[in-house]
Protein backbone atom coordinates (compact mmCIF):
# COMPACT_ATOMS: atom_id res chain seq x y z
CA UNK A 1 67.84 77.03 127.06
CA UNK A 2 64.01 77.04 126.15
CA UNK A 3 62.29 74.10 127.09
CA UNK A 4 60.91 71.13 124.51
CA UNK A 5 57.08 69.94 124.69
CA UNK A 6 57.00 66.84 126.24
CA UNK A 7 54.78 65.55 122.97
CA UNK A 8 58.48 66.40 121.24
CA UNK A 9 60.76 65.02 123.64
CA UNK A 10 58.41 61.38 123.58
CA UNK A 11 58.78 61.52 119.83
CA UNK A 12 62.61 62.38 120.35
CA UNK A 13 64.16 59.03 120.89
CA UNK A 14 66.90 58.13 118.36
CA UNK A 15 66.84 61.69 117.32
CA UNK A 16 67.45 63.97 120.39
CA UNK A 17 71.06 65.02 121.33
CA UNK A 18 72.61 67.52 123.23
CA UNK A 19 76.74 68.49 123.80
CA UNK A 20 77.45 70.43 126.79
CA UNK A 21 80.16 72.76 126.82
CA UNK A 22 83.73 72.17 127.44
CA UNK A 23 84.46 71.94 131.35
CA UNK A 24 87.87 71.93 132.93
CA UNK A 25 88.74 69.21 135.69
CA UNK A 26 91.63 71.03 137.68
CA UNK A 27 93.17 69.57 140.19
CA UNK A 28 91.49 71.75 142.94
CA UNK A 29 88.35 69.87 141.57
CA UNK A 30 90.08 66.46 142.06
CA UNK A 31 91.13 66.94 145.58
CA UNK A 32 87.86 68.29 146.30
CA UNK A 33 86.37 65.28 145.54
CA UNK A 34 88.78 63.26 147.17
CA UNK A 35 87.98 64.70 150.20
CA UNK A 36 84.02 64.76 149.78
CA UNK A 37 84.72 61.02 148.69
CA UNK A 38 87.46 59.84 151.05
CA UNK A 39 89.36 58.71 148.20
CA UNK A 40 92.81 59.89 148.54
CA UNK A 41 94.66 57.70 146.45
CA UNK A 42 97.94 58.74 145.24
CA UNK A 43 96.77 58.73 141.55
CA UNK A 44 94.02 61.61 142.21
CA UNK A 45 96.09 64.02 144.60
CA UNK A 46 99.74 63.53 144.59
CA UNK A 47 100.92 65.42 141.66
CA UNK A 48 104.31 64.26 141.98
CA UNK A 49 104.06 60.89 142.98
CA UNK A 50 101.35 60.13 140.13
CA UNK A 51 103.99 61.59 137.66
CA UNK A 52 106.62 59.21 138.95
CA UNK A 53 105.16 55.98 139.78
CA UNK A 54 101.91 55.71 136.76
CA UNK A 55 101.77 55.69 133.35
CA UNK A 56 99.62 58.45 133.25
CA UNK A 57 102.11 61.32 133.53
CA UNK A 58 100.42 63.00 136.44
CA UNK A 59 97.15 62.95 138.24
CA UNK A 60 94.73 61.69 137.51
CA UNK A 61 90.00 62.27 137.56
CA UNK A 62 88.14 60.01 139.97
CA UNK A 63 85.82 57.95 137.40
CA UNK A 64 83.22 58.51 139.88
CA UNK A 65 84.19 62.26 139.59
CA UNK A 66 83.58 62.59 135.65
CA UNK A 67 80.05 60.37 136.11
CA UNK A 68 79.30 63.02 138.37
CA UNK A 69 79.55 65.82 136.25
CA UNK A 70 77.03 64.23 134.32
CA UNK A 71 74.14 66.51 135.96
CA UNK A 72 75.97 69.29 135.06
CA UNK A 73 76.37 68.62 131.72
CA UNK A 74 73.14 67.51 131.26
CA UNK A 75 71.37 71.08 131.69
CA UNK A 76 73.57 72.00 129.64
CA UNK A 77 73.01 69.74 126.35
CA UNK A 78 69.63 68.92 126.44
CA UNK A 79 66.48 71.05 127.05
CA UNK A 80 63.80 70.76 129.79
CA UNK A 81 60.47 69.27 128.97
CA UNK A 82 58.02 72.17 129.09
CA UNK A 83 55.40 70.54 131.60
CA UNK A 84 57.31 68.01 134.08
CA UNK A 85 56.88 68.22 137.55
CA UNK A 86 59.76 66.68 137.88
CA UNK A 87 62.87 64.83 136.30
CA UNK A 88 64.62 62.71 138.67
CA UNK A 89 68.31 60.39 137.85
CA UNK A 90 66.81 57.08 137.92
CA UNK A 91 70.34 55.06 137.60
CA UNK A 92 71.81 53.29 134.78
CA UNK A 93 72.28 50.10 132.83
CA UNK A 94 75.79 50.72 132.12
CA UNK A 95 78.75 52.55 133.29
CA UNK A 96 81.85 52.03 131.71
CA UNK A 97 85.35 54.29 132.33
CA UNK A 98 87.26 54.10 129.37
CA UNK A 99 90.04 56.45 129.28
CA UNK A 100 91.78 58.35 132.44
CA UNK A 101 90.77 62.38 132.95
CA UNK A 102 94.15 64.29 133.50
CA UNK A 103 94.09 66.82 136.21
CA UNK A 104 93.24 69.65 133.77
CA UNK A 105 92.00 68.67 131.34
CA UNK A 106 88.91 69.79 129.32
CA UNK A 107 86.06 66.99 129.38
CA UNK A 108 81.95 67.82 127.64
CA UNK A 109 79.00 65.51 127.29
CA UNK A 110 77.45 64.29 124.23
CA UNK A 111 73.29 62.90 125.03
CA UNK A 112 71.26 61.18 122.73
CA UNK A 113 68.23 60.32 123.61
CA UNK A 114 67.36 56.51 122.65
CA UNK A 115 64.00 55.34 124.36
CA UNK A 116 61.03 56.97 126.39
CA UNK A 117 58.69 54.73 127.63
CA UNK A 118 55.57 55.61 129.76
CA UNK A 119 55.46 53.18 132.87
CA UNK A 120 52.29 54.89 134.11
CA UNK A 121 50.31 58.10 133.11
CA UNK A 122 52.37 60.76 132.82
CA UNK A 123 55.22 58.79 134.52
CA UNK A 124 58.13 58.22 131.70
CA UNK A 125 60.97 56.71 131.73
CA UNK A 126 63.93 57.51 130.00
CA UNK A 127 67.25 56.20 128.49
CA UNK A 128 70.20 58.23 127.05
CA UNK A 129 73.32 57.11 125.27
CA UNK A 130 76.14 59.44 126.91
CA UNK A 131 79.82 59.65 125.92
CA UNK A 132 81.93 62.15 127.79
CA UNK A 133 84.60 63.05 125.71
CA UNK A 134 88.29 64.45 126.57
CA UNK A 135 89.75 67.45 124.18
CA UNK A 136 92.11 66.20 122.34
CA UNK A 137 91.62 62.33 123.20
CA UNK A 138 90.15 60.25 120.76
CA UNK A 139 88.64 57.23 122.97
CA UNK A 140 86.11 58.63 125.45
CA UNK A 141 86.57 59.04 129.23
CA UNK A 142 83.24 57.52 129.91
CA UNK A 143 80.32 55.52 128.45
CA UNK A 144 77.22 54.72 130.18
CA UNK A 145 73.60 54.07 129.79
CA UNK A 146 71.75 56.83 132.04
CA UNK A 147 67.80 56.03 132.88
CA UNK A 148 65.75 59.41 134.16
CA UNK A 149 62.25 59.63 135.22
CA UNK A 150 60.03 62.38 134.50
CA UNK A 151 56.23 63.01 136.05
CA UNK A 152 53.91 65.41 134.11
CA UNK A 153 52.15 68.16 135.57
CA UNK A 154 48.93 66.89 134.30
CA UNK A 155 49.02 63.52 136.40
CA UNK A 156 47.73 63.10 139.77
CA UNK A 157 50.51 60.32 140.85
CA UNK A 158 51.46 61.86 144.20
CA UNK A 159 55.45 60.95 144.84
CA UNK A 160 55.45 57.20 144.41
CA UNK A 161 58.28 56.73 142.09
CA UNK A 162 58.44 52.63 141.89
């Protein structure tokens, strides 16, 4: 993806989106995570439990598994700015899981970019509107608020990101 001039990206905000591309959550993916998380509940990795005993029809995504995904998604939707240093995940104001992620099932992120605001010179802060959508589901898996930070090259702030 060729990168945006940071001038661009600033001037951006309301404007800028991104989609990534369509990304499948097997089930090798969920236990995966279960492990790296020790979250085993039945919901996530017993396929025939979760289609017995929930209302969900099998397993089911780890919220915390589609938020991650996020930084994946993210390289894919939205271009780099042409001179940072570096972009770093700063957080974000909101997080909310709104529908469940069946074990494979397709899941892509939409980005819009809504605010850029410089804290210090060449230190920016940013906020995106993200929805991560499920194919074939119309209310989203996931809603949140996600805050970045990005340093220009051309400042001289060392690594002092407060």
């Amino acid at each position: 993806m060729e990168e945006i001039a940071a001038s661009d990206w600033r001037a951006g905000a309301g404007r800028l989106a991104g989609t990534s591309e369509w990304m499948t959550v097997s089930q090798r993916m969920i236990d995966t995570f279960a492990d790296a998380s020790h979250d085993h509940q039945f919901i996530h990795v017993d396929v025939e439990r979760a289609k017995a005993e929930t209302p969900f029809g099998g397993t089911i995504a780890h919220g915390f598994l589609t938020l991650s995904l996020l930084s994946k998604m993210v390289v894919e939707a939205l271009p780099p700015v042409a001179e940072a240093r570096i972009s770093i995940n700063y957080g974000f104001d909101r997080i909310r899981f709104l529908s469940p992620v069946p074990a494979d099932a397709k899941v892509r992120g939409h980005f819009r970019l809504t605010e850029v605001s410089e804290r210090k010179p060449g230190e920016f802060l940013s906020k995106y509107d993200v929805t991560v959508e499920i194919e074939g589901v119309d209310k989203p898996a996931l809603s949140a608020e996600w805050l970045g930070m990005t340093i220009l090259n051309s400042t001289d702030q060392g690594d002092d990101f407060e």
